[in-house]
C-alpha atoms as a PDB file:
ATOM      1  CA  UNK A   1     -48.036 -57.822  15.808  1.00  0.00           C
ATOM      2  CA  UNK A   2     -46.082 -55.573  13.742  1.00  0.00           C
ATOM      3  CA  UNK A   3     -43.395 -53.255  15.743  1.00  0.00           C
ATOM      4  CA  UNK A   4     -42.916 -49.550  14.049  1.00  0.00           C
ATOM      5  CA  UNK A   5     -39.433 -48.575  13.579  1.00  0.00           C
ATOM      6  CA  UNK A   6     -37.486 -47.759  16.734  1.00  0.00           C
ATOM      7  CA  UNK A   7     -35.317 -45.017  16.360  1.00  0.00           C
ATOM      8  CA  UNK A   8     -32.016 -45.037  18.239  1.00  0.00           C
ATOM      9  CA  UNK A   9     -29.907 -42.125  19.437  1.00  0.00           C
ATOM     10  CA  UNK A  10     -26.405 -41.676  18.164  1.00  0.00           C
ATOM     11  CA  UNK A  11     -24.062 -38.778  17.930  1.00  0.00           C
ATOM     12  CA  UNK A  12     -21.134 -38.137  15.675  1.00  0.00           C
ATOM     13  CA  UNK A  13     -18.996 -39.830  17.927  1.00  0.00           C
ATOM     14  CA  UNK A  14     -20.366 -43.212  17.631  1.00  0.00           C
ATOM     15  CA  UNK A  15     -20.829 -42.908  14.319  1.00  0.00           C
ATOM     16  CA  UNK A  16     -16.903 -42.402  13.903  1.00  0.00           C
ATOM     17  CA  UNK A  17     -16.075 -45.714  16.203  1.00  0.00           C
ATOM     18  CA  UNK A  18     -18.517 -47.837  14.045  1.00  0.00           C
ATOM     19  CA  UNK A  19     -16.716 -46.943  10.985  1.00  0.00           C
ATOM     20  CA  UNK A  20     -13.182 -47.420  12.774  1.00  0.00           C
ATOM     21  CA  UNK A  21     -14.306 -50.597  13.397  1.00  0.00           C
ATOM     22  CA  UNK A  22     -15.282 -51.842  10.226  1.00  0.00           C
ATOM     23  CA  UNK A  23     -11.819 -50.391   9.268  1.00  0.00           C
ATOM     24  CA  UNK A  24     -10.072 -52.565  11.453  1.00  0.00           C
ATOM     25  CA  UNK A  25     -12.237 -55.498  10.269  1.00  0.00           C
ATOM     26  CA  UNK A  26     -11.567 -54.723   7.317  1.00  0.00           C
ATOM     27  CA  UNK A  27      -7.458 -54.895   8.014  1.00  0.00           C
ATOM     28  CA  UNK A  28      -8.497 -58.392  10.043  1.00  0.00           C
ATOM     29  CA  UNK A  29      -9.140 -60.091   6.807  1.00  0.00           C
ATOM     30  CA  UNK A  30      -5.709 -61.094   5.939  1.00  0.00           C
ATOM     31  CA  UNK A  31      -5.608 -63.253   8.576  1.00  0.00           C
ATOM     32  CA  UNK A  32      -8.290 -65.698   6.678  1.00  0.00           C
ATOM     33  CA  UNK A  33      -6.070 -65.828   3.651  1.00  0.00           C
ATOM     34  CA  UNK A  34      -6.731 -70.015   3.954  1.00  0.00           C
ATOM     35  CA  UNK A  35     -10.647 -68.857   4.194  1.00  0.00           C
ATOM     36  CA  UNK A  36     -12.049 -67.525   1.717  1.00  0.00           C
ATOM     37  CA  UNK A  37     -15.735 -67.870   2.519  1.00  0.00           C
ATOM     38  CA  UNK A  38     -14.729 -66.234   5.718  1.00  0.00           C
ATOM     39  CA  UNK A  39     -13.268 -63.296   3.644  1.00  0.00           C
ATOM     40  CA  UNK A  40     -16.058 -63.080   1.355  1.00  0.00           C
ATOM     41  CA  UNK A  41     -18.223 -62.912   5.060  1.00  0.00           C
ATOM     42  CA  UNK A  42     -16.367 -60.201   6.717  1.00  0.00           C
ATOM     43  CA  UNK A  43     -16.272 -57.978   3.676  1.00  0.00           C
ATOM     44  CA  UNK A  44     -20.370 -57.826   3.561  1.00  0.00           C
ATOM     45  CA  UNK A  45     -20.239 -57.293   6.926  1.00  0.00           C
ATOM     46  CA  UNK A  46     -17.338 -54.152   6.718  1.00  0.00           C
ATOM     47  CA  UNK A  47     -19.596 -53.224   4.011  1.00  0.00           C
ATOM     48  CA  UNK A  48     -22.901 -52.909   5.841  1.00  0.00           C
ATOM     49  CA  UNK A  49     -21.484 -51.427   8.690  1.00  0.00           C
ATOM     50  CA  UNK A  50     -19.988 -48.328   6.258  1.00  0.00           C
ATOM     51  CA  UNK A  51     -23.299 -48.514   4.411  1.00  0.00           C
ATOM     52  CA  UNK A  52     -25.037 -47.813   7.891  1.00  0.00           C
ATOM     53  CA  UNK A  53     -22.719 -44.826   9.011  1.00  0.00           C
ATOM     54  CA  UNK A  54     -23.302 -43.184   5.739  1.00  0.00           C
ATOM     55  CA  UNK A  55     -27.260 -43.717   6.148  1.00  0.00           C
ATOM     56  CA  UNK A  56     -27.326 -42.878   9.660  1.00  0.00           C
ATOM     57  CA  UNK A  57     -25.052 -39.167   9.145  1.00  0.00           C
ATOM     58  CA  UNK A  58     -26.668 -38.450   5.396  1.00  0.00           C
ATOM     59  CA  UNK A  59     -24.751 -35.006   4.575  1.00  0.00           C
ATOM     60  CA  UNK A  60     -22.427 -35.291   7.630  1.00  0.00           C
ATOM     61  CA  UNK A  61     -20.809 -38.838   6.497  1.00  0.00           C
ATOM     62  CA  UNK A  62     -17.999 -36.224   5.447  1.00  0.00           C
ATOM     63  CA  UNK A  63     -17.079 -35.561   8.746  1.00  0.00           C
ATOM     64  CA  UNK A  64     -16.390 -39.499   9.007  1.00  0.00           C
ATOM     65  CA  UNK A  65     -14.788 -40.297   6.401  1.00  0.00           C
ATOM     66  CA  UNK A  66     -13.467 -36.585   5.008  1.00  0.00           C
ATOM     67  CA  UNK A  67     -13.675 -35.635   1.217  1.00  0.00           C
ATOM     68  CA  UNK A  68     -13.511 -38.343  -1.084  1.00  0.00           C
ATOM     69  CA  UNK A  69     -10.675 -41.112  -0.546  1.00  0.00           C
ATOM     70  CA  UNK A  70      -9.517 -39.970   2.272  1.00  0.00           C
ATOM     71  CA  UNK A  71     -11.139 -42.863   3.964  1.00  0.00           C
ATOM     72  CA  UNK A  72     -11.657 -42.708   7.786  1.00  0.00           C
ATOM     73  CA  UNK A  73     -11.052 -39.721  10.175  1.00  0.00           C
ATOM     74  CA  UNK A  74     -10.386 -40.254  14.209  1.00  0.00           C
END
């Protein structure tokens, strides 16, 4: 049996604390210098999560992450 998709409700505000996140993941890989598959790992994952924010807030992903390389707003 095949589900249709389930939309989910999220506001602005959750979008911003999913991309905070991945920012601090991001940071967290330092501390697998000795790992590098675990580097490689976490960076896909940092990477999705950004890649969902932007999907999820389209037009808005500028209120998340402000003009350009700026990177992430609180």
């Amino acid at each position: 049996m095949n589900r249709p998709p389930v939309a989910y409700p999220v506001n602005l505000s959750d979008l911003i604390n999913i991309a905070d996140a991945a920012a601090e993941l991001d940071g967290m890989r330092m501390f697998y210098v000795d790992q590098p598959a675990e580097q490689v790992r976490i960076s896909a994952m940092v990477e999705q999560l950004h890649n969902l924010v932007e999907r999820a807030a389209v037009h808005d992903a500028v209120l998340i992450y402000g003009p350009a390389g700026e990177g992430v707003t609180t």
